[in-house]
C-alpha atoms as a PDB file:
ATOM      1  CA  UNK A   1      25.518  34.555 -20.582  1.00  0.00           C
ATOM      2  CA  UNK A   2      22.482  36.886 -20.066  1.00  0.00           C
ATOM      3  CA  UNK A   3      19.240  35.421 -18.556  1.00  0.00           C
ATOM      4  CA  UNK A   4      15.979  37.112 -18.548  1.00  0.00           C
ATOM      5  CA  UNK A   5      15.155  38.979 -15.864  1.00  0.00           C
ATOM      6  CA  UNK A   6      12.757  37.796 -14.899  1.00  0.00           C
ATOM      7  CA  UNK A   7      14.136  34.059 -14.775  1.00  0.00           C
ATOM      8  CA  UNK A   8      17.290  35.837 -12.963  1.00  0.00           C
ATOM      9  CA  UNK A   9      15.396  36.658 -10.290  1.00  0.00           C
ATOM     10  CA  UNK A  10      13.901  33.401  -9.848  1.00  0.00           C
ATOM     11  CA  UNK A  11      17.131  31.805  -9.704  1.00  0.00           C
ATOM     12  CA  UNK A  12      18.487  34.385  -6.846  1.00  0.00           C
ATOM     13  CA  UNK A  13      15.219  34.365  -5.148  1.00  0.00           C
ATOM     14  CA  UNK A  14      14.853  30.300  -4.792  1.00  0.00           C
ATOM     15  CA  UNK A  15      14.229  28.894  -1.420  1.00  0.00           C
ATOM     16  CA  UNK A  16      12.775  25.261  -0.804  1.00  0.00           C
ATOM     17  CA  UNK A  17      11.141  23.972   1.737  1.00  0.00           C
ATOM     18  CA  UNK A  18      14.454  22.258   3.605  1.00  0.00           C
ATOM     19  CA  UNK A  19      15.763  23.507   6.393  1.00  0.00           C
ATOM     20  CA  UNK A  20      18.099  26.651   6.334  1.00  0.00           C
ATOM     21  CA  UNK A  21      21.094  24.325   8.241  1.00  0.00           C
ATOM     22  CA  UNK A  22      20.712  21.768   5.085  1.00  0.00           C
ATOM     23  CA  UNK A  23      20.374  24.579   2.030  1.00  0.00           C
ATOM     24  CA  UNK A  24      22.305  27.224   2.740  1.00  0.00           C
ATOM     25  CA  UNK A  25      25.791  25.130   2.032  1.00  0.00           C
ATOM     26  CA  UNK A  26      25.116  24.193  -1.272  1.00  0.00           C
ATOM     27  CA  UNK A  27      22.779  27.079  -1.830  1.00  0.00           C
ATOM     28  CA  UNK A  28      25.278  29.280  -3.855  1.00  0.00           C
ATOM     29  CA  UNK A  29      26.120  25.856  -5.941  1.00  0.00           C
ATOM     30  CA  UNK A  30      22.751  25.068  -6.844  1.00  0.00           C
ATOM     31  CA  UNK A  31      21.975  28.528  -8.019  1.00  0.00           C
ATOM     32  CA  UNK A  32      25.463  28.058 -10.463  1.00  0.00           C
ATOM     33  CA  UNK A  33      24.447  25.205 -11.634  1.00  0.00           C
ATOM     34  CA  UNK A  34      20.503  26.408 -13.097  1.00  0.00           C
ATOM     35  CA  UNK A  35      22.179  29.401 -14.571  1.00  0.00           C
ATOM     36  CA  UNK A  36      24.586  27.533 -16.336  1.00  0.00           C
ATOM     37  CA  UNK A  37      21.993  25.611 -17.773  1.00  0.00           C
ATOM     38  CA  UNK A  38      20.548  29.039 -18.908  1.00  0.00           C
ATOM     39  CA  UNK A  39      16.576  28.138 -18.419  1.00  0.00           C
ATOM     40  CA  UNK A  40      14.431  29.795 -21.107  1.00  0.00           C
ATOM     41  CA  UNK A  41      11.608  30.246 -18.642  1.00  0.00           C
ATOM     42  CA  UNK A  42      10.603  30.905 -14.958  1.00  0.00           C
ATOM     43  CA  UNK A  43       8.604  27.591 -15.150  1.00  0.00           C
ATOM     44  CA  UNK A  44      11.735  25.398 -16.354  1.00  0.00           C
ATOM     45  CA  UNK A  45      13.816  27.121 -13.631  1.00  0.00           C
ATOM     46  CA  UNK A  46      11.564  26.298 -10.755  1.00  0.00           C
ATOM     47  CA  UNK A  47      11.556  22.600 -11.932  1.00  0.00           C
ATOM     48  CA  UNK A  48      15.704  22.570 -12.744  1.00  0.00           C
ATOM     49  CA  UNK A  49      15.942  24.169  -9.156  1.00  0.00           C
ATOM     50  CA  UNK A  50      13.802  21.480  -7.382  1.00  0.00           C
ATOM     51  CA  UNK A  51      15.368  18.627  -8.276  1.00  0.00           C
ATOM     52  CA  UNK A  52      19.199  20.263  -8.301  1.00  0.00           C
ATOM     53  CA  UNK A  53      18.654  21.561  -4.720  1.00  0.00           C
ATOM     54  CA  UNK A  54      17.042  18.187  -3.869  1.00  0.00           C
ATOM     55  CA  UNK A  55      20.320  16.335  -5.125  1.00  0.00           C
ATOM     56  CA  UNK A  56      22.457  18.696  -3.655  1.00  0.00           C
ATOM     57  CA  UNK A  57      20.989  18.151   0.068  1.00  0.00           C
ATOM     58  CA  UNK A  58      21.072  14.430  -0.343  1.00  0.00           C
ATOM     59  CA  UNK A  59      24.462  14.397  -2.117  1.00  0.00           C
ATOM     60  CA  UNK A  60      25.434  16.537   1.083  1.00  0.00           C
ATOM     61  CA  UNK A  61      23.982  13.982   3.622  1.00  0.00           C
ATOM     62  CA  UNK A  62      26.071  11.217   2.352  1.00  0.00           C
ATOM     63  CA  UNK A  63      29.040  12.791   2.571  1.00  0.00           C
ATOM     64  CA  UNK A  64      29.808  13.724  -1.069  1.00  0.00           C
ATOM     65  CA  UNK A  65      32.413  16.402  -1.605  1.00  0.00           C
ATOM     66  CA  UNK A  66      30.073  20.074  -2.367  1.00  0.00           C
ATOM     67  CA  UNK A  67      31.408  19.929  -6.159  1.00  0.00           C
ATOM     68  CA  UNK A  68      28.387  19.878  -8.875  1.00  0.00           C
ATOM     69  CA  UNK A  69      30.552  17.829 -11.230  1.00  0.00           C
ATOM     70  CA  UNK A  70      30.339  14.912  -8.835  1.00  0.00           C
ATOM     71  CA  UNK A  71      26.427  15.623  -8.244  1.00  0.00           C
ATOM     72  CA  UNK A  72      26.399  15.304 -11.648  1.00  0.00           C
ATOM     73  CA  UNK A  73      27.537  12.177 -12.693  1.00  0.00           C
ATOM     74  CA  UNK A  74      25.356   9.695 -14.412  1.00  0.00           C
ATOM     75  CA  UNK A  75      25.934   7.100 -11.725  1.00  0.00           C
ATOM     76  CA  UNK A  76      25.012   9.970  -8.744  1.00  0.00           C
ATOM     77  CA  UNK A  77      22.458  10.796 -10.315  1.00  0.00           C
ATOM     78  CA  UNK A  78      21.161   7.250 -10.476  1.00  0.00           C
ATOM     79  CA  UNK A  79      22.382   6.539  -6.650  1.00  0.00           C
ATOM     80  CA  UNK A  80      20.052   9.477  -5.470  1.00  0.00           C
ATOM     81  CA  UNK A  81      17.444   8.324  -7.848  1.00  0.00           C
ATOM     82  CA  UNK A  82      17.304   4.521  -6.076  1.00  0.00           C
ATOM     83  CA  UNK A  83      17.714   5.983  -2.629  1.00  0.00           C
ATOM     84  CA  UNK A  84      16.978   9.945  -2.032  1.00  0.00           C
ATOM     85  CA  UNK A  85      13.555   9.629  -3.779  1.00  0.00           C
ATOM     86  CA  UNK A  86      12.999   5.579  -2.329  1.00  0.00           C
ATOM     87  CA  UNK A  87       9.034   5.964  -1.721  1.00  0.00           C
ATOM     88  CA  UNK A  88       8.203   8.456  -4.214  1.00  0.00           C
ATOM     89  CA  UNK A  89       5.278   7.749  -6.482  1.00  0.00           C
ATOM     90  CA  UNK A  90       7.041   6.514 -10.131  1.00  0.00           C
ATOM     91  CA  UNK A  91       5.930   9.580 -12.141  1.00  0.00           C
ATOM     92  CA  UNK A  92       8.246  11.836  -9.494  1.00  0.00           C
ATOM     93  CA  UNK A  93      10.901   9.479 -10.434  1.00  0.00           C
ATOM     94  CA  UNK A  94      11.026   9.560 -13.230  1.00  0.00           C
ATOM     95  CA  UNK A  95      10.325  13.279 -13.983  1.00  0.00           C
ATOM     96  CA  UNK A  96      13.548  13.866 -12.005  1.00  0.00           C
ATOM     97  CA  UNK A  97      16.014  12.177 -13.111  1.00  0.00           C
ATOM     98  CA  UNK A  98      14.771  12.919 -16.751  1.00  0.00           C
ATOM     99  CA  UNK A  99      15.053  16.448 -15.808  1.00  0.00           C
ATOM    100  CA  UNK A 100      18.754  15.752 -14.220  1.00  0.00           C
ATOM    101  CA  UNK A 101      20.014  14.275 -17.115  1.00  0.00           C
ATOM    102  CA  UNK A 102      18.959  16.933 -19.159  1.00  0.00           C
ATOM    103  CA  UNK A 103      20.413  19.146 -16.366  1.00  0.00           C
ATOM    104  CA  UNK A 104      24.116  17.148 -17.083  1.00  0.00           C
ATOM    105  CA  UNK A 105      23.933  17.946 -20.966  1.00  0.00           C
ATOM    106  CA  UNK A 106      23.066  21.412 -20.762  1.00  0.00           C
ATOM    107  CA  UNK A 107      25.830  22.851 -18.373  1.00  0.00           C
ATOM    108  CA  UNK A 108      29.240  23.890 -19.725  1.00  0.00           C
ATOM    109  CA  UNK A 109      32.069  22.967 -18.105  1.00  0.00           C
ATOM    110  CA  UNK A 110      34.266  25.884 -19.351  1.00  0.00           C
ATOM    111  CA  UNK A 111      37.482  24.321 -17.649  1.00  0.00           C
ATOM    112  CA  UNK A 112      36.625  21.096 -20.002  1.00  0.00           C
ATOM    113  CA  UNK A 113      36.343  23.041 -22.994  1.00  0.00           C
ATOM    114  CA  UNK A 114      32.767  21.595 -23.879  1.00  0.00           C
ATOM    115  CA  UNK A 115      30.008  23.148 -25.879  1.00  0.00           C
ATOM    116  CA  UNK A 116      28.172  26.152 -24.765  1.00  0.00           C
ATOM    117  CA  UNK A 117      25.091  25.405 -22.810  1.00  0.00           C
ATOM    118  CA  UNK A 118      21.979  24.171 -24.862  1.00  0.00           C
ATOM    119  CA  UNK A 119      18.724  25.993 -23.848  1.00  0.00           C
ATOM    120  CA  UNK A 120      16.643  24.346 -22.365  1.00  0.00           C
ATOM    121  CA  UNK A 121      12.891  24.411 -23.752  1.00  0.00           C
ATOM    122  CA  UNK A 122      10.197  22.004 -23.026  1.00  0.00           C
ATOM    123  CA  UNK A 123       7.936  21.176 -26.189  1.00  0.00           C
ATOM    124  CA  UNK A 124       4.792  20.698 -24.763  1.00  0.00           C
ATOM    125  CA  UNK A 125       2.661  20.414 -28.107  1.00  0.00           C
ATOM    126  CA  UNK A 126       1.177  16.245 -28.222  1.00  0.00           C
ATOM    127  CA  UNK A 127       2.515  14.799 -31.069  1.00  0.00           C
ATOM    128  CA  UNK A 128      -0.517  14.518 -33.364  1.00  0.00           C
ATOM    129  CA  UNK A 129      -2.683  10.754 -32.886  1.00  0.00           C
ATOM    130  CA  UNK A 130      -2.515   8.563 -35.403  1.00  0.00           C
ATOM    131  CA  UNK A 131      -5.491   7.950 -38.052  1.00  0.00           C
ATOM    132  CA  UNK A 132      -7.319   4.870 -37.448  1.00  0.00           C
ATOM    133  CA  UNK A 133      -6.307   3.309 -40.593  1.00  0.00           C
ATOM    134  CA  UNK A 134      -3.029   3.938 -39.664  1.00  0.00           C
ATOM    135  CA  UNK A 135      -3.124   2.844 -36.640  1.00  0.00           C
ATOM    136  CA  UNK A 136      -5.015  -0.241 -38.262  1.00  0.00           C
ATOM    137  CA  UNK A 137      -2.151  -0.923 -40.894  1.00  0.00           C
ATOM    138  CA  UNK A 138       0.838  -0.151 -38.061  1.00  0.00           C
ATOM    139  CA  UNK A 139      -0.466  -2.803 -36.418  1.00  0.00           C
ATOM    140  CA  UNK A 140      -0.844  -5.221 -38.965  1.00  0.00           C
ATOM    141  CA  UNK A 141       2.954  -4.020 -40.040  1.00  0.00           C
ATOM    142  CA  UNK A 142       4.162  -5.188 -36.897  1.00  0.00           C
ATOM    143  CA  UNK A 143       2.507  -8.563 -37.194  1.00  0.00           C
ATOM    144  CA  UNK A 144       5.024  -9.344 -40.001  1.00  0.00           C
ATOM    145  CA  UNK A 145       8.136  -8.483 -38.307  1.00  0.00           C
ATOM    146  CA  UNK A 146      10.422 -11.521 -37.527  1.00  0.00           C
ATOM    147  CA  UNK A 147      10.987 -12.777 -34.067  1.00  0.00           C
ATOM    148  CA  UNK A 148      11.846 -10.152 -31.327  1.00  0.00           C
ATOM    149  CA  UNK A 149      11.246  -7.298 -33.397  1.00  0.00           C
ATOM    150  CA  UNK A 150       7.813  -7.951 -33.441  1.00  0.00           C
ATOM    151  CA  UNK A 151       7.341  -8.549 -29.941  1.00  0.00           C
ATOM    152  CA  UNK A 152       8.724  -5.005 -29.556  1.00  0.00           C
ATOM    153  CA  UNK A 153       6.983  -3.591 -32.007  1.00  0.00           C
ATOM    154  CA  UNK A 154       4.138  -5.117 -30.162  1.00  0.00           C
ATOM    155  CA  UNK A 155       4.871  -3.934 -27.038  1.00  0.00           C
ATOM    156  CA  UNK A 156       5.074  -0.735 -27.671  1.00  0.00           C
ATOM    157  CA  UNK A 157       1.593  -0.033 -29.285  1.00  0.00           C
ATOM    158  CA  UNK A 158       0.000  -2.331 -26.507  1.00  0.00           C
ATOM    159  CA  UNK A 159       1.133  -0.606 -23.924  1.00  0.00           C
ATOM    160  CA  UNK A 160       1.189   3.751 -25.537  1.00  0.00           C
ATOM    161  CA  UNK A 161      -2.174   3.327 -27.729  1.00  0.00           C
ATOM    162  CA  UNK A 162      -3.511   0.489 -25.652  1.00  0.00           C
ATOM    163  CA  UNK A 163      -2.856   1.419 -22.103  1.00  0.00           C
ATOM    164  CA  UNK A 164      -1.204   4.976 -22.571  1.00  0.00           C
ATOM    165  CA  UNK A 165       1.669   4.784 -20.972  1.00  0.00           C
ATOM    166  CA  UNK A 166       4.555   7.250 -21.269  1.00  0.00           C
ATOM    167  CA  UNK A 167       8.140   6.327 -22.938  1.00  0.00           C
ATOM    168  CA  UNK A 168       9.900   6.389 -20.071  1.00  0.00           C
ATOM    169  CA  UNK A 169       7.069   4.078 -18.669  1.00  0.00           C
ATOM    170  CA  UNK A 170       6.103   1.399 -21.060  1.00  0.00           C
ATOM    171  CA  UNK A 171      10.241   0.496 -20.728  1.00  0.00           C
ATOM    172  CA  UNK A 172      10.129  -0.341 -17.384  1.00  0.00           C
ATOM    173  CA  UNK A 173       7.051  -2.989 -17.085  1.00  0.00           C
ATOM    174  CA  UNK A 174       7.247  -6.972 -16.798  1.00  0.00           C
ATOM    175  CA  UNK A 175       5.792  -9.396 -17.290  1.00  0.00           C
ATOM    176  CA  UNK A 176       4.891  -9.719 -14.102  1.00  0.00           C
ATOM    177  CA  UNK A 177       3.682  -6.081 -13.883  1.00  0.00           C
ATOM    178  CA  UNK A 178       0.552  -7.584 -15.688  1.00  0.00           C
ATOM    179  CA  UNK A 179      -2.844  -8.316 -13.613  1.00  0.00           C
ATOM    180  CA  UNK A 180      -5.709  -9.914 -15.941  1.00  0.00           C
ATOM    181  CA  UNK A 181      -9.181  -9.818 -13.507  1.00  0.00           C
ATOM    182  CA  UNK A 182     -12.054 -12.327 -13.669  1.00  0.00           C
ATOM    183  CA  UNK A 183     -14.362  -9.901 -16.257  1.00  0.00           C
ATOM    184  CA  UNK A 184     -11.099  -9.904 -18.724  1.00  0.00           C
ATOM    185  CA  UNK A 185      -9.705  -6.727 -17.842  1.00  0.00           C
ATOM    186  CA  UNK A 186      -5.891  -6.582 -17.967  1.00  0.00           C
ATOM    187  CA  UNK A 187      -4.436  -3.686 -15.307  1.00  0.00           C
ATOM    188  CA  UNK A 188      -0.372  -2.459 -15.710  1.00  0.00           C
ATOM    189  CA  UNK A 189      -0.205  -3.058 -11.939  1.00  0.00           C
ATOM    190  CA  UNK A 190       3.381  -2.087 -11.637  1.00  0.00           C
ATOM    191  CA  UNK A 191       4.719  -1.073  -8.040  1.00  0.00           C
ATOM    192  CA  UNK A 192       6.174   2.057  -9.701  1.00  0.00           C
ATOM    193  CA  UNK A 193       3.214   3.282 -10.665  1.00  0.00           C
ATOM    194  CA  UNK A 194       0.765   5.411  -8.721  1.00  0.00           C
ATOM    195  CA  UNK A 195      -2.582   5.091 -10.899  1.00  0.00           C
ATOM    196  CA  UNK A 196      -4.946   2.606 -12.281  1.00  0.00           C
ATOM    197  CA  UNK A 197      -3.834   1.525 -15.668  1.00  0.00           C
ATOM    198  CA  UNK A 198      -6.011  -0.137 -17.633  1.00  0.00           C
ATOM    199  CA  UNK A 199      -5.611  -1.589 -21.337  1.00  0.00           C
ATOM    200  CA  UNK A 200      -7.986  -0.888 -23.926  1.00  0.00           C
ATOM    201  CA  UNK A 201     -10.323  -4.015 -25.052  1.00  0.00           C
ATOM    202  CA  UNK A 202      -8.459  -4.321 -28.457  1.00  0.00           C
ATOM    203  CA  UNK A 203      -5.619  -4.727 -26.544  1.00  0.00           C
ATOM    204  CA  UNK A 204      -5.754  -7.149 -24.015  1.00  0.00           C
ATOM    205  CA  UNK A 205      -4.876 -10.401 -26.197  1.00  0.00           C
ATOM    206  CA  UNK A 206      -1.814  -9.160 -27.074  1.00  0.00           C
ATOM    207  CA  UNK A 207      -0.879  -7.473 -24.015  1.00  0.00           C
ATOM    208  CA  UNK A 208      -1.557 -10.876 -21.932  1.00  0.00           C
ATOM    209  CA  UNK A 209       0.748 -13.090 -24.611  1.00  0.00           C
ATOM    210  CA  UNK A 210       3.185 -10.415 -24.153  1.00  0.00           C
ATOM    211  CA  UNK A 211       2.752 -10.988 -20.590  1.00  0.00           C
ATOM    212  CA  UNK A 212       3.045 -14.361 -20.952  1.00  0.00           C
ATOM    213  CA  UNK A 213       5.873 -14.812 -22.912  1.00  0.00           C
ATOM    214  CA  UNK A 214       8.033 -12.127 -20.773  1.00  0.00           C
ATOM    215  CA  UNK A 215       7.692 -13.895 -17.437  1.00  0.00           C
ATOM    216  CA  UNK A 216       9.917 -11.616 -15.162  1.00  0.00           C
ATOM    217  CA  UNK A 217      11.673  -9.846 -17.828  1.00  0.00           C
ATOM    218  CA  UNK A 218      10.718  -6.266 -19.554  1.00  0.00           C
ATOM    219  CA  UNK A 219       7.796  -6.366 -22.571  1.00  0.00           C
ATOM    220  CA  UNK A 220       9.937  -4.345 -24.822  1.00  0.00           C
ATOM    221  CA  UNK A 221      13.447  -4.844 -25.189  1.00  0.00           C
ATOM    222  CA  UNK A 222      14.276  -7.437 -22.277  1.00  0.00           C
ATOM    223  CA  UNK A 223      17.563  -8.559 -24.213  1.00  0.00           C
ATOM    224  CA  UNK A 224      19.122  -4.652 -22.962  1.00  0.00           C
ATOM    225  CA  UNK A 225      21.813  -4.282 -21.136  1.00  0.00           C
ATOM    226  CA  UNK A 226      21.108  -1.599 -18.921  1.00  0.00           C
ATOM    227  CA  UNK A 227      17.166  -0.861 -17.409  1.00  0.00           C
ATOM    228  CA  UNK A 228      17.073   2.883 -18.394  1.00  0.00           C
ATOM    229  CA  UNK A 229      18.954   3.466 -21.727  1.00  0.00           C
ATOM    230  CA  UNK A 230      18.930   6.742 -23.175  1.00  0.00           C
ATOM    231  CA  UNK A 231      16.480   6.747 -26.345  1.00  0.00           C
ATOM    232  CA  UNK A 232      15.943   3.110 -25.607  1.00  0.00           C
ATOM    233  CA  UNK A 233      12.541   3.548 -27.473  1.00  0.00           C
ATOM    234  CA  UNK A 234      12.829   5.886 -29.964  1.00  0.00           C
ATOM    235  CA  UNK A 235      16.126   4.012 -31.477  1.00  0.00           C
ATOM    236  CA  UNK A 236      13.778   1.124 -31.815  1.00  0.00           C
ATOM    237  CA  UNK A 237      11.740   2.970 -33.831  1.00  0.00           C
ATOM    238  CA  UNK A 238      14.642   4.047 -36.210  1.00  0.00           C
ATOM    239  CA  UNK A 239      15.811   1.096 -36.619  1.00  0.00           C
ATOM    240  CA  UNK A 240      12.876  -0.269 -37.679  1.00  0.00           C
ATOM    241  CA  UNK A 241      10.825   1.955 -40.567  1.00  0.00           C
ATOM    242  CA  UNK A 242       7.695   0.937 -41.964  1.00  0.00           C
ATOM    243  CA  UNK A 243       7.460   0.254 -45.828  1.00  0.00           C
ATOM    244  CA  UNK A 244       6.361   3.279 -48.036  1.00  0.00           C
ATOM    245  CA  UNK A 245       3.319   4.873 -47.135  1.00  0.00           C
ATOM    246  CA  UNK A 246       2.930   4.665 -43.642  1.00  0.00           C
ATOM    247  CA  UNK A 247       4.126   6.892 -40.968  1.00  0.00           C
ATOM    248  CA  UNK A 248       6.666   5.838 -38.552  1.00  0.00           C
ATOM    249  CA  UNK A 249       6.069   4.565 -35.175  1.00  0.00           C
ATOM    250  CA  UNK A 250       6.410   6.851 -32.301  1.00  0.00           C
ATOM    251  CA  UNK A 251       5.389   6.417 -29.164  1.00  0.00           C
ATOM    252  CA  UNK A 252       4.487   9.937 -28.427  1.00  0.00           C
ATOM    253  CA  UNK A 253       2.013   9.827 -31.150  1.00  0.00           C
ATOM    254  CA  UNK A 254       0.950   6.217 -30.198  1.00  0.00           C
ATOM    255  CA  UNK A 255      -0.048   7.405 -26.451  1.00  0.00           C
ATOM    256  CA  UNK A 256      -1.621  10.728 -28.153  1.00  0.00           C
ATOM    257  CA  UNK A 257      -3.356   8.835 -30.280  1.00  0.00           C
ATOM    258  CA  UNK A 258      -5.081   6.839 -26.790  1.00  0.00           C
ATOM    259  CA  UNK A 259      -5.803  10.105 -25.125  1.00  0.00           C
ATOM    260  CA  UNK A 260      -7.637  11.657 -28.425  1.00  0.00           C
ATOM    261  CA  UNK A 261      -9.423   8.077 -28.341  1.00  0.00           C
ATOM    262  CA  UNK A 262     -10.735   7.947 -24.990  1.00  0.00           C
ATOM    263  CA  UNK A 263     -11.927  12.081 -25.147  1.00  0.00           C
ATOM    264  CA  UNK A 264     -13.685  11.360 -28.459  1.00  0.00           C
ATOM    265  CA  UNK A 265     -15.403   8.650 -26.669  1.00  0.00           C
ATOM    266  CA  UNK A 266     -16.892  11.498 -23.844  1.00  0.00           C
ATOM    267  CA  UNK A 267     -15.017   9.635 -21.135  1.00  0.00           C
ATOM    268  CA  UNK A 268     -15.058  11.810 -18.371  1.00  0.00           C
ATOM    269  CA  UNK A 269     -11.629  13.740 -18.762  1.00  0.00           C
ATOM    270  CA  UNK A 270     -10.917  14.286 -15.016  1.00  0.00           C
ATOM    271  CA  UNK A 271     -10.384  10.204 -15.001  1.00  0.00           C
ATOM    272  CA  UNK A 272      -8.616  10.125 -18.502  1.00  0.00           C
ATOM    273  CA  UNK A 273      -6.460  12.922 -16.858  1.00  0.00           C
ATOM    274  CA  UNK A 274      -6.319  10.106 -13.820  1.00  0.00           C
ATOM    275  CA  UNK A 275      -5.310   7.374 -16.075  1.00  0.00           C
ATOM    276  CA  UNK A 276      -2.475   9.074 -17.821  1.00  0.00           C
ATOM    277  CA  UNK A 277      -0.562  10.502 -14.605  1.00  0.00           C
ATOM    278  CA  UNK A 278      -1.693  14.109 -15.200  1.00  0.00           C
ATOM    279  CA  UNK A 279      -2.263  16.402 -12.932  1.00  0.00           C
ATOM    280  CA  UNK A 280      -5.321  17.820 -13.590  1.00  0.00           C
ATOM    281  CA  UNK A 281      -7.925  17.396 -16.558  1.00  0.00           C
ATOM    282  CA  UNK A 282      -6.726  21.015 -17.456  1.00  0.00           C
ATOM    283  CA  UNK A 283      -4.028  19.144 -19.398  1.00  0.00           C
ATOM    284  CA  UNK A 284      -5.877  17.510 -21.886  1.00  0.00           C
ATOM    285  CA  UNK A 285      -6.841  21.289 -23.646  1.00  0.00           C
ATOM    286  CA  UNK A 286      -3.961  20.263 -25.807  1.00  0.00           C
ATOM    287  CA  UNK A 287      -5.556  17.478 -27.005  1.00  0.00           C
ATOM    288  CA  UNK A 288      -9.177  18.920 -28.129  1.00  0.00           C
ATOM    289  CA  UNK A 289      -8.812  20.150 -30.965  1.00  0.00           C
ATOM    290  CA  UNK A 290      -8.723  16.443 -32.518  1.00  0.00           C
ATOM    291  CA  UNK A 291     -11.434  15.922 -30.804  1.00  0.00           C
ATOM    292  CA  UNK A 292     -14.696  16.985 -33.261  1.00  0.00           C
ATOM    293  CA  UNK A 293     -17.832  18.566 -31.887  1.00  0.00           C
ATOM    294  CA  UNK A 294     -20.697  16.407 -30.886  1.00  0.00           C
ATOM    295  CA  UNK A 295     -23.922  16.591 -33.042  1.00  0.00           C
ATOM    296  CA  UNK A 296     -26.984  18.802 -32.005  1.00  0.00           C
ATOM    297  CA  UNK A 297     -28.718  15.332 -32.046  1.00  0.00           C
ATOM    298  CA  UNK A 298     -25.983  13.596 -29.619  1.00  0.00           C
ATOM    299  CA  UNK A 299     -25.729  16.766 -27.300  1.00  0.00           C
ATOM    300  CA  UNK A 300     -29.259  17.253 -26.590  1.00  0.00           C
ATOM    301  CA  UNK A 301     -29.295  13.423 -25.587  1.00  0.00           C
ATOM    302  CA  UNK A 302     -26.340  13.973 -23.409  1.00  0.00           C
ATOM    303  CA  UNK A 303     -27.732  17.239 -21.775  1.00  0.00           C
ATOM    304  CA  UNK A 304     -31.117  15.352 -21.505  1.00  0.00           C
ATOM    305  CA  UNK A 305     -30.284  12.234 -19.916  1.00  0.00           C
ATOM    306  CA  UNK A 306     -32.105   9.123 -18.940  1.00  0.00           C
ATOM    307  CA  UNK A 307     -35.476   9.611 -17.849  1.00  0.00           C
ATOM    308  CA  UNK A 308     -36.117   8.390 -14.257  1.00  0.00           C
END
């Protein structure tokens, strides 16, 4: 297997911030592990190395054996999840164990005769937002569904192109997640999430019935049998295809489709950025090009401002 370089460096080079008497046992493990995975990038490495060398320690504190295979497993990897990152805001969370799962696929266990590693490459082009019609007539699609397939359905715009939440998000609020405030507002007040979510006016009626009707169970999906299930909301979305002529719902695109809403409405980007668990507005430059110009009319009002 032959890294770049420059990633190959990385790798060797890696120290965290734990102390030496905590990282230098599992040190030469760690390191194994990320170049197994074979990381296309310096970028992906740094990340892969963070949250391996952060399992590793806390697999090491508990007294696990200093084998990778055992770090590995699904239900380690959920044990440290619950307790070595208890506190963290629900972003971290999730970014880490997404990012140790992928870990899991990607390394080859030669001794099990499994695949050879897959490359791992982070797409970070937005899916493209969905035209308003579209949009419009996805909605009214999901209207006709029968019974729990159109609460789903439901569920998913409300809370990706009403309140722009994440895949891995939207799954995991309740009904009880759901805050409505004396002006109408409705927040996603969730305890695992560290921002202000708010839903989008067109929203809110649906979002509160769905509220409603969930009580202490999950919005989408609450008949599942386990909280996190791998491509828990993109199978939804195969399973169910809109008739001819309309594209399929995604809830990439649907959350896309928010951002690319809220920016052509010249809401201040640093608190769109905010509002989507970003970490700066510098993110949303992938975003602006669906985003058209303002007018020479509408930017010389802007620039000009109210009159005092």
């Amino acid at each position: 297997m032959t890294l770049n370089p420059q990633v190959s460096a990385h790798i060797r080079d890696y120290r965290p911030r734990l102390p030496a008497a905590r990282w230098e046992p599992v040190a030469g493990q760690v390191r194994a592990v990320v170049t197994a995975v074979a990381p296309a990038t310096c970028d992906i490495a740094r990340r892969l190395l963070y949250v391996v060398s952060r399992l590793a320690v806390w697999a090491d504190s508990v007294g696990l054996p200093r084998d990778p295979a055992l770090w590995l497993r699904t239900e380690t990897i959920d044990r440290f999840v619950l307790s070595g990152l208890a506190g963290r805001p629900g972003g971290t969370v999730q970014s880490c164990r997404c990012w140790l799962r992928r870990t899991r696929e990607a390394v080859v266990w030669v001794q099990r005769g499994e695949a050879p590693p897959i490359r791992i490459k982070a797409d970070r082009s937005p899916r493209p937002p969905y035209e308003e019609h579209e949009l419009a007539a996805l909605r009214r699609w999901v209207e006709l569904l029968p019974g729990r397939a159109r609460l789903d359905g439901l569920a998913l715009m409300a809370l990706a192109a009403g309140c722009g939440l994440a895949p891995g998000e939207l799954r995991g609020v309740r009904g009880h997640d759901l805050r409505a405030m004396p002006q109408g507002v409705v927040l996603v007040d969730a305890p695992w999430l560290d921002r202000l979510v708010a839903c989008r006016a067109e929203w809110e009626e649906a979002v509160a019935e769905l509220g409603e009707l969930a009580g202490d169970a999950y919005l989408f999906r609450p008949g599942r049998k386990v909280e996190a299930a791998k491509n828990l909301v993109s199978s939804w979305s195969l399973r169910h295809r809109p008739h001819a002529g309309l594209p399929r719902l995604e809830a990439r695109r649907l959350r896309t489709t928010w951002i690319v809403g809220l920016l052509r409405q010249r809401i201040d980007p640093v608190l769109i950025a905010q509002a989507a668990g970003m970490r700066s507005a510098a993110a949303l430059g992938l975003y602006f090009h669906w985003v058209p110009p303002l007018s020479p009319e509408q930017a010389a009002a802007l620039l000009r401002g109210a009159r005092t």
